[in-house]
N, C-alpha and C. Protein backbone atom coordinates (compact mmCIF):
# COMPACT_ATOMS: atom_id res chain seq x y z
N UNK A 1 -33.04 38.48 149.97
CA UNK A 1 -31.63 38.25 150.05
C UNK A 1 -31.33 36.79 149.74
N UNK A 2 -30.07 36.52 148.98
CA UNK A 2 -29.65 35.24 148.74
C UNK A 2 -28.58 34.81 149.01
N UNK A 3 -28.39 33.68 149.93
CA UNK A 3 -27.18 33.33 149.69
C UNK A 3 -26.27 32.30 149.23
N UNK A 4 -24.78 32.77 148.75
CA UNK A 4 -23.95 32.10 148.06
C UNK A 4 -22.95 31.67 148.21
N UNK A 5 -22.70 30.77 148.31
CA UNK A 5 -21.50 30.01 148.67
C UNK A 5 -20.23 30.71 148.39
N UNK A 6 -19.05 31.20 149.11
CA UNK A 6 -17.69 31.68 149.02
C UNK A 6 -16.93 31.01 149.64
N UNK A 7 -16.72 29.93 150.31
CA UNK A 7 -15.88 29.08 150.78
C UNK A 7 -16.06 27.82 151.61
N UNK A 8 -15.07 26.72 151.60
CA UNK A 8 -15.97 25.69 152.39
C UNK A 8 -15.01 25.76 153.94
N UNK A 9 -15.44 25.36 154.79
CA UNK A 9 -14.86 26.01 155.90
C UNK A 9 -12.97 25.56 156.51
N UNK A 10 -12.51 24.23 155.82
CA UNK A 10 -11.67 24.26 156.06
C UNK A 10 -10.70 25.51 155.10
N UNK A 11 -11.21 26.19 154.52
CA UNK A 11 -10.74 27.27 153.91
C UNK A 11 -9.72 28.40 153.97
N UNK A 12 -10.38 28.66 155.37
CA UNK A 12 -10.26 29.82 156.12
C UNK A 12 -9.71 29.49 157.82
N UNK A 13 -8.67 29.57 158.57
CA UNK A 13 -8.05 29.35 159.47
C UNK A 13 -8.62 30.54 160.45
N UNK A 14 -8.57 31.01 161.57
CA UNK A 14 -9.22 31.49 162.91
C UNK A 14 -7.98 32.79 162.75
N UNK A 15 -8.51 33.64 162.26
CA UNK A 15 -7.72 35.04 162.83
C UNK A 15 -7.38 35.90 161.38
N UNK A 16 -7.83 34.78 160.51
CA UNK A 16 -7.32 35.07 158.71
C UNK A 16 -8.73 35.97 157.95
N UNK A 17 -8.31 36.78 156.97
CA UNK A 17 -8.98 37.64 156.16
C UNK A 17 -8.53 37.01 154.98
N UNK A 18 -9.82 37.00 154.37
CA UNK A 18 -9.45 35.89 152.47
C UNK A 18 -10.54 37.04 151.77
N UNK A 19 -10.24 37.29 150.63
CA UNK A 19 -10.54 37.88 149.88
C UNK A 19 -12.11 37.08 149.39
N UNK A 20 -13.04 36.94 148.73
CA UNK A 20 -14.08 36.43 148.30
C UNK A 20 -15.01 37.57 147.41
N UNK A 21 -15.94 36.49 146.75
CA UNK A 21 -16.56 37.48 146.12
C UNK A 21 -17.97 36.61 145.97
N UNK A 22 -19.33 37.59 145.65
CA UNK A 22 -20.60 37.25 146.14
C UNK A 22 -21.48 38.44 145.15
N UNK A 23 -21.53 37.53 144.34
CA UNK A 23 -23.12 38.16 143.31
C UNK A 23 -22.09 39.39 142.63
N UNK A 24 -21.10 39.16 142.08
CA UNK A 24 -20.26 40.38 141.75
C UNK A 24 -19.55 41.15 142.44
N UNK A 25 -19.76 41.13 143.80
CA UNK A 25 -19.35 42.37 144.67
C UNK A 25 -17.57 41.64 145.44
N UNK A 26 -17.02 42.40 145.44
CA UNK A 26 -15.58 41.81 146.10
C UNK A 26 -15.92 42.06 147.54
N UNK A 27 -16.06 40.99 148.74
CA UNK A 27 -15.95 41.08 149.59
C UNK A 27 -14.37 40.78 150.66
N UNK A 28 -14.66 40.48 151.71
CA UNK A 28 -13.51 40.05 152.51
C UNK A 28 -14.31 39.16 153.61
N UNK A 29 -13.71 37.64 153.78
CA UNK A 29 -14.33 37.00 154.68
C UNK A 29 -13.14 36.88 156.19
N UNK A 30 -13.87 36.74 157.01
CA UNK A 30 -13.15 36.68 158.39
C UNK A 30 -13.14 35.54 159.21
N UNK A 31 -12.33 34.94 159.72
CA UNK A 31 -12.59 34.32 160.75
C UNK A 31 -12.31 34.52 162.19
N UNK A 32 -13.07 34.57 163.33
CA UNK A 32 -12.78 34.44 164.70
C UNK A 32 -12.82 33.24 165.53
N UNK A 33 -12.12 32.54 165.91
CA UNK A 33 -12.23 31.33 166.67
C UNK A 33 -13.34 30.70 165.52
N UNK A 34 -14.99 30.63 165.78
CA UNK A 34 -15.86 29.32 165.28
C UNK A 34 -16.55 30.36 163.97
N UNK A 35 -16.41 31.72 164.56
CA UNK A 35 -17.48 32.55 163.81
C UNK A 35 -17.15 32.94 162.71
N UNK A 36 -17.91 33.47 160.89
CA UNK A 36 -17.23 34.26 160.09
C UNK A 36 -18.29 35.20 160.06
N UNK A 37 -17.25 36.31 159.49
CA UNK A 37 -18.04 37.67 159.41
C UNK A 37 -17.62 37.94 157.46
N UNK A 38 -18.53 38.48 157.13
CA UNK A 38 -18.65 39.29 155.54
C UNK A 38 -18.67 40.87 155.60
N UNK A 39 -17.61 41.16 154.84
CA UNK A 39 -17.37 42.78 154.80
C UNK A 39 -17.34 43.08 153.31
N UNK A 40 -17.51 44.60 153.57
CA UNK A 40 -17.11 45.09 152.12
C UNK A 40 -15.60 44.90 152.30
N UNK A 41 -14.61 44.56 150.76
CA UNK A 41 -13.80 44.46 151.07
C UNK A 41 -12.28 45.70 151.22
N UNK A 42 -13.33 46.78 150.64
CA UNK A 42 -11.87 47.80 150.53
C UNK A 42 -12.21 48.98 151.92
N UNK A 43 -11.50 49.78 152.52
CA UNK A 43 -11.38 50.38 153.82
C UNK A 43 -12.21 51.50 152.63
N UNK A 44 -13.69 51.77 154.04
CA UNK A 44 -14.50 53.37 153.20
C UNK A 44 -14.06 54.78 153.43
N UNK A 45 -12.45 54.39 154.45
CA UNK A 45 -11.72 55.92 154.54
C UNK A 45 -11.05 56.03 153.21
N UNK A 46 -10.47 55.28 152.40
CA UNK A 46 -9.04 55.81 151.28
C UNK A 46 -9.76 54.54 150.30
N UNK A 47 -10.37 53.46 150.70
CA UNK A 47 -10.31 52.16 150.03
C UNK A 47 -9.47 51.03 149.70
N UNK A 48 -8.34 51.47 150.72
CA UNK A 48 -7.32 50.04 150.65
C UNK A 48 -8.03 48.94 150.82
N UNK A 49 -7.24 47.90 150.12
CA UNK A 49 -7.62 46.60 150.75
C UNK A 49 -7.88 45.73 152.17
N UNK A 50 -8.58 45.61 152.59
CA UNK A 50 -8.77 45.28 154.12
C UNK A 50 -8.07 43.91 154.10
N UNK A 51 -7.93 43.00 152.89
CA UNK A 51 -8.00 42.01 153.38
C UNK A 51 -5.96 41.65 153.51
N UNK A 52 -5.11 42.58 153.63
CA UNK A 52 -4.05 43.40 153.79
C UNK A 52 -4.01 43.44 155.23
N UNK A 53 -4.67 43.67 155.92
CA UNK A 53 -5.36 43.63 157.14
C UNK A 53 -4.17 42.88 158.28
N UNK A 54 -5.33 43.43 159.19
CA UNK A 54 -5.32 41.98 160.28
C UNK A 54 -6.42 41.86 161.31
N UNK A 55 -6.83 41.13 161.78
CA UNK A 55 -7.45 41.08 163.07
C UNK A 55 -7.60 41.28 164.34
N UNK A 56 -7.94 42.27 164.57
CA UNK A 56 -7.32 43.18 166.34
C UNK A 56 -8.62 42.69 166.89
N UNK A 57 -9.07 42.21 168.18
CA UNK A 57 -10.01 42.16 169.30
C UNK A 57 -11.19 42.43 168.23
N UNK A 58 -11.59 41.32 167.37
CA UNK A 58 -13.13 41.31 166.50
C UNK A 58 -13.05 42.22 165.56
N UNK A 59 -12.33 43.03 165.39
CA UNK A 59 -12.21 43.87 164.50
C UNK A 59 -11.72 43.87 163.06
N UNK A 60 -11.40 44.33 162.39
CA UNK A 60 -10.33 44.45 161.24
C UNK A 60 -9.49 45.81 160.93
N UNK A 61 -8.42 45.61 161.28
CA UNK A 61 -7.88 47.04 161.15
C UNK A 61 -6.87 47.37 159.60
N UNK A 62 -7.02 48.24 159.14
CA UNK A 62 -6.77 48.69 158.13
C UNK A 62 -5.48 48.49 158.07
N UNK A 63 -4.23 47.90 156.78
CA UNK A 63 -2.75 48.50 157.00
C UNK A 63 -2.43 49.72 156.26
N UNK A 64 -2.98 50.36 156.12
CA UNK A 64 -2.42 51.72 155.47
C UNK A 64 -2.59 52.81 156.84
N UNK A 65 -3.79 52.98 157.45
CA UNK A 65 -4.28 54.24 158.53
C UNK A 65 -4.47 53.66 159.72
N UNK A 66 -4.69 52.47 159.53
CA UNK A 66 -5.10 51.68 160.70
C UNK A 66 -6.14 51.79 161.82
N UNK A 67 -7.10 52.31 160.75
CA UNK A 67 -8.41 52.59 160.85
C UNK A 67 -9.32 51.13 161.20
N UNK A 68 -9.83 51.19 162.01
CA UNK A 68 -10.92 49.87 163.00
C UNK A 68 -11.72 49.54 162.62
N UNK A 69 -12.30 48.62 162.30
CA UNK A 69 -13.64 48.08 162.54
C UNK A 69 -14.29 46.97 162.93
N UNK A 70 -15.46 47.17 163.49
CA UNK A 70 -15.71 46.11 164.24
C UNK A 70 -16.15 44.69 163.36
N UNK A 71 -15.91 43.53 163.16
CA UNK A 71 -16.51 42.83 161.48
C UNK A 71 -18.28 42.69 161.95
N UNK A 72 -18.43 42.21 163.22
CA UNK A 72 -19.99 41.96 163.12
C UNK A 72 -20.78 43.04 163.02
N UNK A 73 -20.87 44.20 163.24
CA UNK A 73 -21.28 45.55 163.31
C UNK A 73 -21.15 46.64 161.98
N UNK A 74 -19.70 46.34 161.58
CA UNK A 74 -18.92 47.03 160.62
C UNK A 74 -18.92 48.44 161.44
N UNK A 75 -19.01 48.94 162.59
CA UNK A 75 -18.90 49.97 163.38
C UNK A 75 -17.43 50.80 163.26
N UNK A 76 -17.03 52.04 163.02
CA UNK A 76 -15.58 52.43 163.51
C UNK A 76 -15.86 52.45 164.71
N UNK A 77 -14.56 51.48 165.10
CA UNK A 77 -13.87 51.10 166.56
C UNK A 77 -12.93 52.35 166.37
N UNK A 78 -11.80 52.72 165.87
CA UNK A 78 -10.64 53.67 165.82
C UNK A 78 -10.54 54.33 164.43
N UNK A 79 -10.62 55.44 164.37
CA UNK A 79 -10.23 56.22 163.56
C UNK A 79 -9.02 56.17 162.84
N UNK A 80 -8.97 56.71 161.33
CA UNK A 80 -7.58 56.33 161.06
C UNK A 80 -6.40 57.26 161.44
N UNK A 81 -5.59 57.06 161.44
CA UNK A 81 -4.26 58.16 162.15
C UNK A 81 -3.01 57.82 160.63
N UNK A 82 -2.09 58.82 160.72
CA UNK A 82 -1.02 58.49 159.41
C UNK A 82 0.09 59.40 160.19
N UNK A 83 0.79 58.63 160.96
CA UNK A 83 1.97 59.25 162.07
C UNK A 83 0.97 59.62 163.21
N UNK A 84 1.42 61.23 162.85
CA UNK A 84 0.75 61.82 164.31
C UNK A 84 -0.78 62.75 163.74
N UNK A 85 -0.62 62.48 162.53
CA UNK A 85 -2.17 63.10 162.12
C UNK A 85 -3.22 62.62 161.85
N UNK A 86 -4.33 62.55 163.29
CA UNK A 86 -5.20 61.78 162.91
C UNK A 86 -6.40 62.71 162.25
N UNK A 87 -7.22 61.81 162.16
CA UNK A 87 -8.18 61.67 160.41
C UNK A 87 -9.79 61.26 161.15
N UNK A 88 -10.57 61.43 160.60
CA UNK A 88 -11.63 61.04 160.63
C UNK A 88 -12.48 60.10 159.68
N UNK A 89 -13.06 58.61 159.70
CA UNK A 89 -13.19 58.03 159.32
C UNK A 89 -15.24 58.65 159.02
N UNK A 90 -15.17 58.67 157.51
CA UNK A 90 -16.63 59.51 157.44
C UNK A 90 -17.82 58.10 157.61
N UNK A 91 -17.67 56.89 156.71
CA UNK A 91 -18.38 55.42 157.05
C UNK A 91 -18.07 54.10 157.87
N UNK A 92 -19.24 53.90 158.56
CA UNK A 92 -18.74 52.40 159.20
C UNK A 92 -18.42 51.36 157.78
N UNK A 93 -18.32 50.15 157.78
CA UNK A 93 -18.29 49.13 156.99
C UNK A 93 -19.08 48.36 156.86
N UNK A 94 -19.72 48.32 155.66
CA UNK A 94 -20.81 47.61 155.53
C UNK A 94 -20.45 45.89 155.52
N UNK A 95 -20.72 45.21 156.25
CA UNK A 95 -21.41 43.86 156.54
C UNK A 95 -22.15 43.11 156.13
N UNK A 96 -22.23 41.83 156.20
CA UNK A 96 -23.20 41.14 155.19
C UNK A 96 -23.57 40.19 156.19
N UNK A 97 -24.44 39.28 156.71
CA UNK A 97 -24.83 37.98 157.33
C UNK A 97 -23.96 36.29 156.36
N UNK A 98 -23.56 36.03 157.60
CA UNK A 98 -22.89 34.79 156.54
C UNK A 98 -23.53 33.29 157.96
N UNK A 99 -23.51 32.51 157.02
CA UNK A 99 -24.25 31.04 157.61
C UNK A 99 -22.91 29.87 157.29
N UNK A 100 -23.26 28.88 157.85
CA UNK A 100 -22.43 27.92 157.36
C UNK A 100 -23.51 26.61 157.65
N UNK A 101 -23.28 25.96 156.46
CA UNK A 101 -24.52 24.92 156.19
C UNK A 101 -23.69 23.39 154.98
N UNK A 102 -23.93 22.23 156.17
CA UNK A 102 -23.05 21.42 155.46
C UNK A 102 -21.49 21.53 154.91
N UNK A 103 -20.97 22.21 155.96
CA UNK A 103 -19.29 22.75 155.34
C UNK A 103 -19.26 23.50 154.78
N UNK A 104 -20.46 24.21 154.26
CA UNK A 104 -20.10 25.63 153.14
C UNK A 104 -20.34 27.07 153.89
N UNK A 105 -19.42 27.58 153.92
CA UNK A 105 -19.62 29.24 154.09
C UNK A 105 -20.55 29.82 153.02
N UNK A 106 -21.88 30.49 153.31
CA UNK A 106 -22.60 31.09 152.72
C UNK A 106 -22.55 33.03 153.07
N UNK A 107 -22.57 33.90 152.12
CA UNK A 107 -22.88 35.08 152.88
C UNK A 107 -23.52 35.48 151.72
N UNK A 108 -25.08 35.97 152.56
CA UNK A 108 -26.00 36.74 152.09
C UNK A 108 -25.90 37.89 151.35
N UNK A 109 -26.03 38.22 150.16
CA UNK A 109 -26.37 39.63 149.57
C UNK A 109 -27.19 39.84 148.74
């Protein structure tokens, strides 16, 4: 695994989703208070854009279904719902390891 620089840290503000990209692949970077997390960037229920988003309790929740996930885990936290019909979310979200080294956000892929 290698990693590549996608942002330097004053970049990215504490609660914000930024779009990024890493060896070709479109990701979504996160911030929580000190920590960032690397996601795939489109939701694996429909594929909206996550980074559309927002940040619920570590998570990232979808704005179309509002479907959960956890960013360090990429786990479904909540299933997606559309009114009163909820849905079943078939993949967690894949995740990536990200470092920060000399001011630069790195995430591994």
């Amino acid at each position: 695994m290698e990693f590549e620089k996608v942002a330097a840290e004053g970049e990215i503000a504490s609660g914000q989703l930024m779009p990024i990209e890493a060896k070709g692949l479109k990701l979504l970077l996160a911030r929580v208070g000190d920590r960032y997390y690397a996601s795939q960037r489109k939701c694996p229920h429909l594929g909206f854009n996550l980074c559309r988003g927002k940040i619920e309790d570590g998570a990232v929740v979808c704005p179309l279904h509002k479907a959960k996930f956890d960013l360090e885990t990429g786990r479904i936290e909540r299933d997606p719902r559309l009114l009163f019909i909820g849905m079943k979310a078939k993949t967690d979200l894949t995740t990536y390891p990200v470092k920060v080294e000399e001011g630069a956000i790195l995430v591994g892929v």
